[in-house]
Protein backbone atom coordinates (compact mmCIF):
# COMPACT_ATOMS: atom_id res chain seq x y z
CA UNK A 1 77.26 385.51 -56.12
CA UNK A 2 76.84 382.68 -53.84
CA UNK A 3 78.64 379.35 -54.08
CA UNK A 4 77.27 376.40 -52.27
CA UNK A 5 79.53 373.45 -51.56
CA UNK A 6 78.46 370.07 -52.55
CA UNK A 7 79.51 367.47 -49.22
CA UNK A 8 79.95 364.31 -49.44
CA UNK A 9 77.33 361.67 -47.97
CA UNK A 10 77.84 360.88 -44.60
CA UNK A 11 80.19 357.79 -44.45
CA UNK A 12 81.67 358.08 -47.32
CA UNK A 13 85.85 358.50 -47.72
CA UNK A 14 87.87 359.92 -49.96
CA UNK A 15 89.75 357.20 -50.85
CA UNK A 16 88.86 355.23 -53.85
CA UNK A 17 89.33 351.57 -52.84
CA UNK A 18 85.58 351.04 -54.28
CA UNK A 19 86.62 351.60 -57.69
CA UNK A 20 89.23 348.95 -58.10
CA UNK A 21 87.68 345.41 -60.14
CA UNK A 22 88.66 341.96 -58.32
CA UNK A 23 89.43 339.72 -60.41
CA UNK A 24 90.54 336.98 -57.93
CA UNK A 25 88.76 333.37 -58.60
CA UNK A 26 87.40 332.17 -55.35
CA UNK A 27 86.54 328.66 -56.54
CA UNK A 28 87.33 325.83 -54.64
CA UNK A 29 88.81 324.43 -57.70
CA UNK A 30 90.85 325.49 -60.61
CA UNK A 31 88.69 326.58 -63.90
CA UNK A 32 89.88 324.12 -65.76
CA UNK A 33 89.24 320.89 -63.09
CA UNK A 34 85.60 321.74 -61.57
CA UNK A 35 83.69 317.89 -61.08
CA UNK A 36 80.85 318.94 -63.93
CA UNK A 37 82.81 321.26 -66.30
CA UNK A 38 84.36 318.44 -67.81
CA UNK A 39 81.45 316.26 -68.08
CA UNK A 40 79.19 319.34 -69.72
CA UNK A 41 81.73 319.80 -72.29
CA UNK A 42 81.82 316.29 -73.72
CA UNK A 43 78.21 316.63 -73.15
CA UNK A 44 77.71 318.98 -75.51
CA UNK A 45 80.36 317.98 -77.88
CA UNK A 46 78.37 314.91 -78.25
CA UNK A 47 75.34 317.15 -78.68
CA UNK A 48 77.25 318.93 -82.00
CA UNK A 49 77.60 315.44 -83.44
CA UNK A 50 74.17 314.70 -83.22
CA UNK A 51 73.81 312.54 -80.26
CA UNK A 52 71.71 313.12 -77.34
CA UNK A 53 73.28 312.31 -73.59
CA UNK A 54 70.79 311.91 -70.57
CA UNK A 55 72.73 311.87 -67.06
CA UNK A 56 70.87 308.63 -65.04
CA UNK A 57 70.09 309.44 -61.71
CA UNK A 58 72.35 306.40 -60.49
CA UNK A 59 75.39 308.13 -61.71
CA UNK A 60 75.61 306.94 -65.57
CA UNK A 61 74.93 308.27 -69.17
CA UNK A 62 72.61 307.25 -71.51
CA UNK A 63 73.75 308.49 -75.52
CA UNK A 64 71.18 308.16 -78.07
CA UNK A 65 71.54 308.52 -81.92
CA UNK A 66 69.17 307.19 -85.04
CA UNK A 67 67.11 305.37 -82.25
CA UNK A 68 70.05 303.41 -80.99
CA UNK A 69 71.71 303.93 -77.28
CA UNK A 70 74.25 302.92 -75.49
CA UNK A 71 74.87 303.09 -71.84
CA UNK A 72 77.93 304.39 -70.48
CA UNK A 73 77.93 303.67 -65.98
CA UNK A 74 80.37 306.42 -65.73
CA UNK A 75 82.35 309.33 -66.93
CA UNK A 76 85.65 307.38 -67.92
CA UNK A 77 83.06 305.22 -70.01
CA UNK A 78 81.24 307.96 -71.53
CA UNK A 79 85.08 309.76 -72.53
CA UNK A 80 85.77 306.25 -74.01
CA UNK A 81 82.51 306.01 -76.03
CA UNK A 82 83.45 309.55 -77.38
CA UNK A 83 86.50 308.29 -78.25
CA UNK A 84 85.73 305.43 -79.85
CA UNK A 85 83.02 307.81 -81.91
CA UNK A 86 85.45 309.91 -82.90
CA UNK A 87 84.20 313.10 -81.30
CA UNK A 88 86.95 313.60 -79.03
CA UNK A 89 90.73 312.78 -79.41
């Protein structure tokens, strides 16, 4: 009976370091404080009530609803709006 030996690829080790899972974050910023996430979230909780938000290319937000819009020149503005429309707290 012959028994061949099955070799490893040149290169390879036999230590498993390749089989751990990283799970560091390697963002610049914390999850929760990322310029953007913020803004998408009241975004789309906005969308869920119905209203429609366009980002302006100078920096503001436009909200829409029943044919009637409002203009908001900034995020603090746009929180506020949500605020006052009851869609955040």
């Amino acid at each position: 009976m012959n028994h061949t030996t099955i070799e490893k690829a040149p290169g390879v080790s036999d230590d498993s370091e390749g089989l751990t899972t990283d799970t560091t974050n390697d963002l610049n910023f914390a999850t929760g404080k990322r310029p953007g996430k913020e803004a998408a979230t009241l975004i789309a909780m906005l969308a869920l009530a119905g209203h429609a938000v366009h980002q302006s290319t100078c920096g503001g937000y436009l909200i829409s609803k029943y044919g009637y819009t409002h203009h908001a020149p900034d995020f603090a503005a746009l929180q506020a709006f949500a605020l006052k429309l009851g869609v955040t707290q």
